[in-house]
Protein backbone atom coordinates (compact mmCIF):
# COMPACT_ATOMS: atom_id res chain seq x y z
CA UNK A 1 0.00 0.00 0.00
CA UNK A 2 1.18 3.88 -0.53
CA UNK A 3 0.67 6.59 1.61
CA UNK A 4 -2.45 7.85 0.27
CA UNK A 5 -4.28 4.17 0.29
CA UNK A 6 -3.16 3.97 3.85
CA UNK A 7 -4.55 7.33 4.84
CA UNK A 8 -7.46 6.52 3.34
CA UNK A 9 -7.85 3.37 4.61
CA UNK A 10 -7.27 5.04 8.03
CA UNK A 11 -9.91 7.41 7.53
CA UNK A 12 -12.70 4.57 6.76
CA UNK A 13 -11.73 2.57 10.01
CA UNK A 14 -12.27 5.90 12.08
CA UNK A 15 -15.33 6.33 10.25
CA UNK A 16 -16.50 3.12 10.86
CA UNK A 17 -16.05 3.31 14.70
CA UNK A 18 -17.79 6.99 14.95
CA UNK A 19 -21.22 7.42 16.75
CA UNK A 20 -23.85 8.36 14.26
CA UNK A 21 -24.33 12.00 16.03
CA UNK A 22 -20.72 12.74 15.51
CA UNK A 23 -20.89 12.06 11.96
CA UNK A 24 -22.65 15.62 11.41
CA UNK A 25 -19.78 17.36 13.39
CA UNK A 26 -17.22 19.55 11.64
CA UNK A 27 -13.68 18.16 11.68
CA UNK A 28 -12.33 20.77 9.00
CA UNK A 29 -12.90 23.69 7.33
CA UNK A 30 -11.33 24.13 3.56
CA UNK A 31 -10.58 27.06 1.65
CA UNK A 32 -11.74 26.88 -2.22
CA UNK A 33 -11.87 29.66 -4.48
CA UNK A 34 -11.87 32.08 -1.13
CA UNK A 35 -14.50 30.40 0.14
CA UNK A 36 -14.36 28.55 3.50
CA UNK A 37 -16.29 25.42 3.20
CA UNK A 38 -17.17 23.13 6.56
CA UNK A 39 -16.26 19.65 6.24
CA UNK A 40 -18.54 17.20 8.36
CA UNK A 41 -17.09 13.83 9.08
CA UNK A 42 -20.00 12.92 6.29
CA UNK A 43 -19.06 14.37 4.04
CA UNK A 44 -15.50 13.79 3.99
CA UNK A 45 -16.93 9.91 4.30
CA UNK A 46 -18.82 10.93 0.80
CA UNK A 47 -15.64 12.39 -0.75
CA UNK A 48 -13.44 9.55 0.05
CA UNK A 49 -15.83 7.23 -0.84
CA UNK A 50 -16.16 8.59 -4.06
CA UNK A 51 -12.54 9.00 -4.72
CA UNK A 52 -13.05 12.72 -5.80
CA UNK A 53 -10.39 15.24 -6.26
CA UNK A 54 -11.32 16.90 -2.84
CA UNK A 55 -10.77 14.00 -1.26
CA UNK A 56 -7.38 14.29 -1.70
CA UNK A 57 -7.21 17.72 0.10
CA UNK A 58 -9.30 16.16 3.22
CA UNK A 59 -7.16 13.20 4.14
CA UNK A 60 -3.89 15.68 3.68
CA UNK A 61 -5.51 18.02 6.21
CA UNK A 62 -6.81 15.42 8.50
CA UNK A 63 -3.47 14.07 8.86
CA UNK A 64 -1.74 16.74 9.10
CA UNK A 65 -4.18 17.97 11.84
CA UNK A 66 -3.87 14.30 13.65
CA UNK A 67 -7.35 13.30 13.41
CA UNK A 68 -6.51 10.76 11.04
């Protein structure tokens, strides 16, 4: 596995093991073409799930903010 599959694979385990109220939390907020968008444990799930290009930028911030 590479870095990336591990993170990601890291991610889905903490996922898996979250309460379902804490899924709706913000973990992360991301700035996109100066706007700040909230980042819910859901939808991070969504955009890792999906294997979209945000994705990317989530699991980079979660890790580097040791959440992940």
């Amino acid at each position: 596995m590479n870095g990336e599959s591990d993170i990601r694979e890291k991610f889905l385990r903490a996922y898996a093991n979250l309460p379902f109220n804490t899924r709706k939390e913000i973990i992360l907020v991301l700035e996109e073409e100066g706007k700040k968008q909230p980042i819910t444990w859901e939808v991070a799930y969504f955009e890792v799930k999906n294997n979209t290009p945000r994705s990317k930028k989530i699991l980079e911030k979660l890790e580097e903010l040791k959440i992940i």
